[in-house]
C-alpha atoms as a PDB file:
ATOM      1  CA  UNK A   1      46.016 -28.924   5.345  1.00  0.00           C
ATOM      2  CA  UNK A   2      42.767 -30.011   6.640  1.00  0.00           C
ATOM      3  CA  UNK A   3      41.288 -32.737   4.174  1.00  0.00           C
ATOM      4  CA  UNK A   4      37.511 -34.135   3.023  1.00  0.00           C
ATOM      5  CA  UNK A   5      36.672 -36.987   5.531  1.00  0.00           C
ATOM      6  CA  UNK A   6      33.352 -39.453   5.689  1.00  0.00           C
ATOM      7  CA  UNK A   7      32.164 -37.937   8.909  1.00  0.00           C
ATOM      8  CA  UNK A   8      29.124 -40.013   8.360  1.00  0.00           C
ATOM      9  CA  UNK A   9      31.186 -43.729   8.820  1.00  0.00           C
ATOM     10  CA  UNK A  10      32.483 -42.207  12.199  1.00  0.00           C
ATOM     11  CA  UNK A  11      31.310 -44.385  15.326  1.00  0.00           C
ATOM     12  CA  UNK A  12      31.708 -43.391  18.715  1.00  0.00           C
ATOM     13  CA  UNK A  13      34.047 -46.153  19.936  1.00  0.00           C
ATOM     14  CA  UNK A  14      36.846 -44.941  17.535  1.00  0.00           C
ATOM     15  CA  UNK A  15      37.143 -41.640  19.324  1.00  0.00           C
ATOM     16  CA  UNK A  16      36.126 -42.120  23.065  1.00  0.00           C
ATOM     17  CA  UNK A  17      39.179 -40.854  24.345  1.00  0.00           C
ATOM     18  CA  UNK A  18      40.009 -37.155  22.593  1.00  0.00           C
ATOM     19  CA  UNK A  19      36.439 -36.683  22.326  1.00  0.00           C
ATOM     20  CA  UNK A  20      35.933 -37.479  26.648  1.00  0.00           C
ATOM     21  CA  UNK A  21      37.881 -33.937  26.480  1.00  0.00           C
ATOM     22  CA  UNK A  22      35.521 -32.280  24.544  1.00  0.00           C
ATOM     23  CA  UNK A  23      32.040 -33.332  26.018  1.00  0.00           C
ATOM     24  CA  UNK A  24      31.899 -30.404  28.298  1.00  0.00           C
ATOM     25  CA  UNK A  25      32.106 -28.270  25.415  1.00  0.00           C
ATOM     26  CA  UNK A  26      30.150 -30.147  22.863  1.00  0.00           C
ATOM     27  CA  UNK A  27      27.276 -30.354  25.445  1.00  0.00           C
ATOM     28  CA  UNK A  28      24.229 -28.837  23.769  1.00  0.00           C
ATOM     29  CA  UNK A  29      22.854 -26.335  25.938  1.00  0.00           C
ATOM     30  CA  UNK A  30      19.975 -23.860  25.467  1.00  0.00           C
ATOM     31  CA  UNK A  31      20.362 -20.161  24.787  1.00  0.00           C
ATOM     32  CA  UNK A  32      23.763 -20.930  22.252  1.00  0.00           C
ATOM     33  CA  UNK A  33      21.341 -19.651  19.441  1.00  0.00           C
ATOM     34  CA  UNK A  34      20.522 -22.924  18.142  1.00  0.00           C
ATOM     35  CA  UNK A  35      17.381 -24.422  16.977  1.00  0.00           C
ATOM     36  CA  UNK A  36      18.357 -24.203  12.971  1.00  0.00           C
ATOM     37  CA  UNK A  37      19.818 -20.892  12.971  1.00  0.00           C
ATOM     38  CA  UNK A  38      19.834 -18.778  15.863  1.00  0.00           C
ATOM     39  CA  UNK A  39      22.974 -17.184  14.881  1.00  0.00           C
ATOM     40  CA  UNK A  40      21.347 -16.893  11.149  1.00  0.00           C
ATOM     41  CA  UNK A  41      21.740 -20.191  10.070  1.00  0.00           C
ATOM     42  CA  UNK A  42      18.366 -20.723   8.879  1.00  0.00           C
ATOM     43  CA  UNK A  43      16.745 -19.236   5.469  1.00  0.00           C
ATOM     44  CA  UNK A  44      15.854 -16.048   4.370  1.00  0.00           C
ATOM     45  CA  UNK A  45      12.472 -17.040   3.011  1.00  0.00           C
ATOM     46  CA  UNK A  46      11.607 -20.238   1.769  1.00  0.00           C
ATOM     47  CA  UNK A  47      10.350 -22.318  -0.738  1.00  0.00           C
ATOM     48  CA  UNK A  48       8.739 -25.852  -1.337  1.00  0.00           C
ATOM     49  CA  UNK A  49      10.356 -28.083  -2.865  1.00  0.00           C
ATOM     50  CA  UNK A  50       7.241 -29.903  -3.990  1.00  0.00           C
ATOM     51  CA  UNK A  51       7.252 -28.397  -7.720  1.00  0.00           C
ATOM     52  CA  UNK A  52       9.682 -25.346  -6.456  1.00  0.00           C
ATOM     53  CA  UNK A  53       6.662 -23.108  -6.118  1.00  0.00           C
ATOM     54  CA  UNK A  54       6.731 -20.578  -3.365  1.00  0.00           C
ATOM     55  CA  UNK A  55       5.056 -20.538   0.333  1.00  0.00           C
ATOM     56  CA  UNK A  56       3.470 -17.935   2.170  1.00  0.00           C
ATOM     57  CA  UNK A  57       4.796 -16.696   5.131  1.00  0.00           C
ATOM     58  CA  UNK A  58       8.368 -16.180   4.489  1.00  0.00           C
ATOM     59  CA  UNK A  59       9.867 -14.637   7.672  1.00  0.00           C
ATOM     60  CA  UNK A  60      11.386 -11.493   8.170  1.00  0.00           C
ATOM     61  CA  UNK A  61      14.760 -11.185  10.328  1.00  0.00           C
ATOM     62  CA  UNK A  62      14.832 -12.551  14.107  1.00  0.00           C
ATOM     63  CA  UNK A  63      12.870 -10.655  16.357  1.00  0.00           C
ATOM     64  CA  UNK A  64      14.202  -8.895  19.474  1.00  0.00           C
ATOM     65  CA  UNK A  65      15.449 -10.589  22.411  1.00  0.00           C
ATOM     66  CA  UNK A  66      17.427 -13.073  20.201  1.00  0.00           C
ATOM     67  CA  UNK A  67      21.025 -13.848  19.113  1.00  0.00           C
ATOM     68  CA  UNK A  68      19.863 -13.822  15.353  1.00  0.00           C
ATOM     69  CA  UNK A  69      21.641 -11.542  12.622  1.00  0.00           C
ATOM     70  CA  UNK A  70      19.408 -12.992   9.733  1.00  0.00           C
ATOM     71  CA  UNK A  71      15.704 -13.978   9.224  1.00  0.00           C
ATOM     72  CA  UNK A  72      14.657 -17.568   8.873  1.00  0.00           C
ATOM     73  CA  UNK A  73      11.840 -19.468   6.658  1.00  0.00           C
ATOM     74  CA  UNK A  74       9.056 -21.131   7.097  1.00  0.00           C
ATOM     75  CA  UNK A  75       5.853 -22.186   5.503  1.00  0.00           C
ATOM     76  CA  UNK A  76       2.870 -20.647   6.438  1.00  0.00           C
ATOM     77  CA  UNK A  77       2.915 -20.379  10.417  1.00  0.00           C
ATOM     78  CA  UNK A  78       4.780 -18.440  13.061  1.00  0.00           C
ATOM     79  CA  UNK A  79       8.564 -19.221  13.079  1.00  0.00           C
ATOM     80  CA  UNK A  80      10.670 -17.994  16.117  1.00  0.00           C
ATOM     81  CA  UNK A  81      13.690 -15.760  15.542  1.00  0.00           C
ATOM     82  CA  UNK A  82      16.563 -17.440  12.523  1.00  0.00           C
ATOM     83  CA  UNK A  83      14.160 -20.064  11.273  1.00  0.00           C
ATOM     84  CA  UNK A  84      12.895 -22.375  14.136  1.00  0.00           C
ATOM     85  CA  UNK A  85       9.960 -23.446  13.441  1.00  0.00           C
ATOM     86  CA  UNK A  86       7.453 -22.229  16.558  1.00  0.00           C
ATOM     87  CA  UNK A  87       5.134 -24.986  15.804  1.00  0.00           C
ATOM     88  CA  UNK A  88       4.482 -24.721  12.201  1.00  0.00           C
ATOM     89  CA  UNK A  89       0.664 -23.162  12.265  1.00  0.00           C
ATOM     90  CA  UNK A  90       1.104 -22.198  16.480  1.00  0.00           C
ATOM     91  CA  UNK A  91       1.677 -25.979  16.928  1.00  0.00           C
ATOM     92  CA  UNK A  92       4.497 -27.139  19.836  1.00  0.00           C
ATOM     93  CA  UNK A  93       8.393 -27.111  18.686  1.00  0.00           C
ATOM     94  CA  UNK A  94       9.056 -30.472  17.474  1.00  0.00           C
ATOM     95  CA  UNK A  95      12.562 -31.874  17.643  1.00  0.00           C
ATOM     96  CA  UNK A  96      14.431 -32.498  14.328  1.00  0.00           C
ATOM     97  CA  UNK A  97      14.157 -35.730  13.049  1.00  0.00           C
ATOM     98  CA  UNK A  98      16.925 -37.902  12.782  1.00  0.00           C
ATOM     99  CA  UNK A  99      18.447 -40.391   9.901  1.00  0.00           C
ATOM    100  CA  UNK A 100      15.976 -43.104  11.036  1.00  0.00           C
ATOM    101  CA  UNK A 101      13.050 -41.123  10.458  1.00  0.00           C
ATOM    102  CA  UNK A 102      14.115 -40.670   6.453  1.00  0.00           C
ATOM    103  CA  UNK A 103      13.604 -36.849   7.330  1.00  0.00           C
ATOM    104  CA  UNK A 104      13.024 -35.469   3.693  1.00  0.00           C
ATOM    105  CA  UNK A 105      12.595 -31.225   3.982  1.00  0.00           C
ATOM    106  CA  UNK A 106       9.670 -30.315   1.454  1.00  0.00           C
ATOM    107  CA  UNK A 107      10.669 -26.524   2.240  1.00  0.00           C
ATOM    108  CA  UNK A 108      14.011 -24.747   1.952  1.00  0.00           C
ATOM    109  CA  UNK A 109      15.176 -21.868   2.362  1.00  0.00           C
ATOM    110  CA  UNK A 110      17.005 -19.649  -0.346  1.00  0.00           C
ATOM    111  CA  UNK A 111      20.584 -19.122  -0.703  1.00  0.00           C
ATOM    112  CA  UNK A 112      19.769 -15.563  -2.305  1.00  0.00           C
ATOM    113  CA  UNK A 113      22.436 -13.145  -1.019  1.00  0.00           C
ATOM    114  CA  UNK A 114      20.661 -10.458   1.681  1.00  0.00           C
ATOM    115  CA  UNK A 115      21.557  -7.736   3.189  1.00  0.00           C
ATOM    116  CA  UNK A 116      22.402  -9.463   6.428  1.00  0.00           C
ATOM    117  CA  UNK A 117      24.958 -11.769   5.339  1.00  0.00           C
ATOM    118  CA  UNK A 118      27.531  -8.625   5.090  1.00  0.00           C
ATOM    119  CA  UNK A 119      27.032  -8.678   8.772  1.00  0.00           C
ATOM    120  CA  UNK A 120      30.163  -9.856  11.355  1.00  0.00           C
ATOM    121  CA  UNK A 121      29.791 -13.552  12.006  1.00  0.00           C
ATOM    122  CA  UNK A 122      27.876 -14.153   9.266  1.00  0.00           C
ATOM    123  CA  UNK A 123      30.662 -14.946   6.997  1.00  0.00           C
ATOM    124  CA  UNK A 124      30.009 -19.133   7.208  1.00  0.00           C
ATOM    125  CA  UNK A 125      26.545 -18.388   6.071  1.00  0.00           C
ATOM    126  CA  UNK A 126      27.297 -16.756   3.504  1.00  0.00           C
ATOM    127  CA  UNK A 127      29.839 -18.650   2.335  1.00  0.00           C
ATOM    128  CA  UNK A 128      27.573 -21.600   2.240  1.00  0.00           C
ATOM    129  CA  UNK A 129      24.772 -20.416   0.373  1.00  0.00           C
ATOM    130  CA  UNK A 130      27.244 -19.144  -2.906  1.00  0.00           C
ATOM    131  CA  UNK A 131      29.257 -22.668  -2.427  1.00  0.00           C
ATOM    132  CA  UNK A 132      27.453 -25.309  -0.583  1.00  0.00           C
ATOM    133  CA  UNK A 133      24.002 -24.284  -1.622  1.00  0.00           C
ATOM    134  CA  UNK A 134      22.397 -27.756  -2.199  1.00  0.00           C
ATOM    135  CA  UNK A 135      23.393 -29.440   1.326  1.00  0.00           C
ATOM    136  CA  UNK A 136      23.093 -25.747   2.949  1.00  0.00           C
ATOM    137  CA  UNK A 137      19.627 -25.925   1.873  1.00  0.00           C
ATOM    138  CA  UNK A 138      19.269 -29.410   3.184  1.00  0.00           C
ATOM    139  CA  UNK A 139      20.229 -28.925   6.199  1.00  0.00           C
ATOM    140  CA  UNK A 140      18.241 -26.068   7.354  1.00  0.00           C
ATOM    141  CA  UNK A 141      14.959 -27.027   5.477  1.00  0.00           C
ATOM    142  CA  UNK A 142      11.610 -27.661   6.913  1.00  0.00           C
ATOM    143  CA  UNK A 143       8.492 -29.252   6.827  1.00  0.00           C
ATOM    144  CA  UNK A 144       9.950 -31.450   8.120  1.00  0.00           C
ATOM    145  CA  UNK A 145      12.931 -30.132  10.101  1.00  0.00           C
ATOM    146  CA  UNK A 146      15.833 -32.929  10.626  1.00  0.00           C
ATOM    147  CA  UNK A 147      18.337 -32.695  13.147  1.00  0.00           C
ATOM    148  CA  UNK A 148      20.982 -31.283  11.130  1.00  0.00           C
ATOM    149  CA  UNK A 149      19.667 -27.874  11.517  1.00  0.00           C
ATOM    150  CA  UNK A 150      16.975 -28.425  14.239  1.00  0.00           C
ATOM    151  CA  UNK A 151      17.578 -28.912  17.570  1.00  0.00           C
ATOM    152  CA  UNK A 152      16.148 -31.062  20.630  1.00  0.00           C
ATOM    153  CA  UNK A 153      14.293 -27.727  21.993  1.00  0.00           C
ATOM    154  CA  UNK A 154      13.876 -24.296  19.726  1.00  0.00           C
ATOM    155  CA  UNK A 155      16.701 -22.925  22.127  1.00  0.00           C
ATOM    156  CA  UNK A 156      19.194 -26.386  21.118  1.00  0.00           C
ATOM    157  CA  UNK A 157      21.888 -26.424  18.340  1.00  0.00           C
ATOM    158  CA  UNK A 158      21.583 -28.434  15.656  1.00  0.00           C
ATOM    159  CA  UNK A 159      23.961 -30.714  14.541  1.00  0.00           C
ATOM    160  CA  UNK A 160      26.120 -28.440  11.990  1.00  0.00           C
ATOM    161  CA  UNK A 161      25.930 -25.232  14.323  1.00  0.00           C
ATOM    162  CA  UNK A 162      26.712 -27.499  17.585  1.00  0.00           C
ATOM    163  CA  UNK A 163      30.059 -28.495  15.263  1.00  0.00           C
ATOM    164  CA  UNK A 164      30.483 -25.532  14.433  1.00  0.00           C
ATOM    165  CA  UNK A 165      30.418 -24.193  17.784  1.00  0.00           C
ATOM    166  CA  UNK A 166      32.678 -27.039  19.508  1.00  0.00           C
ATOM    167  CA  UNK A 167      35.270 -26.495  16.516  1.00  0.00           C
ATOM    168  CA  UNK A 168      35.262 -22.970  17.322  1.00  0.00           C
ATOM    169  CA  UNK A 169      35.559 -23.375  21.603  1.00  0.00           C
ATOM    170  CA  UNK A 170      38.506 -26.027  21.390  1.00  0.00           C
ATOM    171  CA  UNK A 171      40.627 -25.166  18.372  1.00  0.00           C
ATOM    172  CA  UNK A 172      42.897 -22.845  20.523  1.00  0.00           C
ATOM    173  CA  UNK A 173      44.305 -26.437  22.975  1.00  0.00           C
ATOM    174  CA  UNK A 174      44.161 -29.202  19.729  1.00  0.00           C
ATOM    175  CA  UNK A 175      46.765 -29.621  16.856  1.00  0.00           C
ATOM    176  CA  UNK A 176      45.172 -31.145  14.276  1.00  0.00           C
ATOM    177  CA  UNK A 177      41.817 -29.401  13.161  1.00  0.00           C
ATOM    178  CA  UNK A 178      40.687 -32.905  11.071  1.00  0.00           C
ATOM    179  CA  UNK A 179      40.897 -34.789  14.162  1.00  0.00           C
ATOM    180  CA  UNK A 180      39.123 -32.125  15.943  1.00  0.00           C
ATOM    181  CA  UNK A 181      36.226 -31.959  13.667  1.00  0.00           C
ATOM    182  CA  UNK A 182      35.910 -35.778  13.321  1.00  0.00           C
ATOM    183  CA  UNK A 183      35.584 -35.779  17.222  1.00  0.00           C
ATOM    184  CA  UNK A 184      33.658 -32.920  17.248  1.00  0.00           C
ATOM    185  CA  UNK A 185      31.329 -34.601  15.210  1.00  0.00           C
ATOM    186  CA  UNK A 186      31.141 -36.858  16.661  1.00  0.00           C
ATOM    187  CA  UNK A 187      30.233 -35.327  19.625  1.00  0.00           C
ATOM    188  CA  UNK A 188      27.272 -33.816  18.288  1.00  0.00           C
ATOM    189  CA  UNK A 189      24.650 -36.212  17.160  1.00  0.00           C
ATOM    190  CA  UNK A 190      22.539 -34.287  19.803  1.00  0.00           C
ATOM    191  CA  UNK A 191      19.179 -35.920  19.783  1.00  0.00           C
ATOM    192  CA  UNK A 192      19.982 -38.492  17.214  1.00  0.00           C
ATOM    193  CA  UNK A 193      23.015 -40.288  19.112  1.00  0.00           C
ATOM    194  CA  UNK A 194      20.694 -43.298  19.838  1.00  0.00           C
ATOM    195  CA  UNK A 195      18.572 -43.070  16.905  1.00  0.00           C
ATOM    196  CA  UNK A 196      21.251 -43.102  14.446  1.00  0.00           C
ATOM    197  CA  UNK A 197      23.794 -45.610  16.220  1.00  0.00           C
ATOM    198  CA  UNK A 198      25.944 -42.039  17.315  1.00  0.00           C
ATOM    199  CA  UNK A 199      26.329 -41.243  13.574  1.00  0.00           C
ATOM    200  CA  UNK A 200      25.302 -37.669  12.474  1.00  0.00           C
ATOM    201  CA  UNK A 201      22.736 -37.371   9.748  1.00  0.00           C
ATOM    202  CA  UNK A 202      24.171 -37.450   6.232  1.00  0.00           C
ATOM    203  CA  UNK A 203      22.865 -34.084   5.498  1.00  0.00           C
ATOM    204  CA  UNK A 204      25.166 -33.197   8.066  1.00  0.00           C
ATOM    205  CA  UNK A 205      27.906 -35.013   7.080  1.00  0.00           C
ATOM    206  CA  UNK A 206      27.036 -33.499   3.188  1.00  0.00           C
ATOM    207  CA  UNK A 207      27.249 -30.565   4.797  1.00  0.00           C
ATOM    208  CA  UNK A 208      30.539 -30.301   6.793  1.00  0.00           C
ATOM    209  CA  UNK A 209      32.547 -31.929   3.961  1.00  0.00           C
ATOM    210  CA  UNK A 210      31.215 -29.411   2.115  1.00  0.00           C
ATOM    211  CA  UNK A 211      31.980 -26.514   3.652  1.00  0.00           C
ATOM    212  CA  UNK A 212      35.560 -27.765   5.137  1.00  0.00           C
ATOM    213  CA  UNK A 213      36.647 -28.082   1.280  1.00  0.00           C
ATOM    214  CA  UNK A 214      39.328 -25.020   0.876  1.00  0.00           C
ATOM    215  CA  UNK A 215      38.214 -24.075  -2.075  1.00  0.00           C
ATOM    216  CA  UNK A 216      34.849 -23.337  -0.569  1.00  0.00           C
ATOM    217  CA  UNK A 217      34.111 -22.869   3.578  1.00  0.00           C
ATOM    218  CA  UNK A 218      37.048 -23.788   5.262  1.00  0.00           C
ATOM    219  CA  UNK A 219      38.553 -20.424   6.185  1.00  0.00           C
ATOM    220  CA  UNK A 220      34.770 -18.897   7.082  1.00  0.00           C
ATOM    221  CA  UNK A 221      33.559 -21.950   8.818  1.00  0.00           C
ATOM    222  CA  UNK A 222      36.387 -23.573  10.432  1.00  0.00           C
ATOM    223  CA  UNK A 223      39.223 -21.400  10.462  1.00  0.00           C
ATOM    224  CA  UNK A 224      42.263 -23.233  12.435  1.00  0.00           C
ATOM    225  CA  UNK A 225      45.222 -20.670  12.511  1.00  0.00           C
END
């Protein structure tokens, strides 16, 4: 049985060797339908949470072109396809922050059940917003983005969905799925490996205990038999 783990006190030098076999597939790369949801991961509409009063310019579902199967949120401002941020107000992508920055997301997006979420390979998302709403929210809010949910580029992963992902890619060779997601992890600090001493954000961290509880996300989100 996979069990809760601190994914936050990991450090690189405990896990250089497995996780040497898993850099090729850890490697964020662009078109993998990152960028804080490509895939869906990012709200359906949002809200600040500056007084909890509502935004304008919710976003619909990703436009065409794009991986996508659920709309993202933004304040007001273009947002490209699952809840990138396009430059909040046409401005450039910017990167999400990382734990040194004290990244603290003003606007999240809801966990309200849509339409969407019923669709195949959404079932992780879904599962997150009824039982890890707080950290889901977290992770994938903006104004600022962080680096949980944001990648390096609007085309990177994240942290979460780059775990996700390498979880996903190397569960078939490995035969213990907590050592795999530890490395995995580990493997993903993305843009924040320096930044953060190659320790992934605590909203990330929040988030993958979270959702690798069995009681909540584990058989949606990483799924090992």
């Amino acid at each position: 049985m996979q069990t809760k783990s601190s994914y936050r006190a990991l450090n690189w030098t405990l896990l250089v060797g497995v996780a040497a076999s898993l850099a090729t597939a850890c490697v964020v790369t662009s078109g993998d339908g990152g960028g804080g949801g490509g895939d869906g991961f990012g709200g359906d509409g949002s809200s600040s949470t500056a007084g909890k009063t509502s935004t304008t310019g919710g976003s619909s579902a990703g436009t065409a072109g794009t991986k996508t199967t659920g709309g993202g949120g933004s304040t007001s401002g273009g947002t490209t396809a699952g809840g990138a941020p396009d430059g909040v107000g046409g401005d450039p992508y910017v990167a999400g922050l990382c734990e040194a920055d004290s990244p603290t997301p003003t606007v999240e997006p809801s966990c309200s059940p849509v339409a969407a979420d019923n669709d195949m390979g959404r079932e992780c998302v879904k599962c997150m917003k009824a039982k890890c709403c707080t950290e889901w929210k977290t992770c994938f809010g903006n104004t600022p983005t962080t680096a949980c949910g944001f990648g390096a580029t609007a085309a990177a992963d994240g942290q979460f969905e780059c775990i996700l992902n390498c979880f996903s890619d190397n569960k078939a060779k490995e035969t213990d799925a907590d050592m795999l997601l530890r490395d995995c992890t580990s493997m993903c600090t993305n843009q924040c490996d320096a930044a953060d001493n190659g320790l992934p954000l605590t909203s990330t961290s929040d988030l993958v205990d979270c959702a690798n509880k069995p009681a909540n996300c584990q058989t949606d989100c990483f799924p090992f038999n």
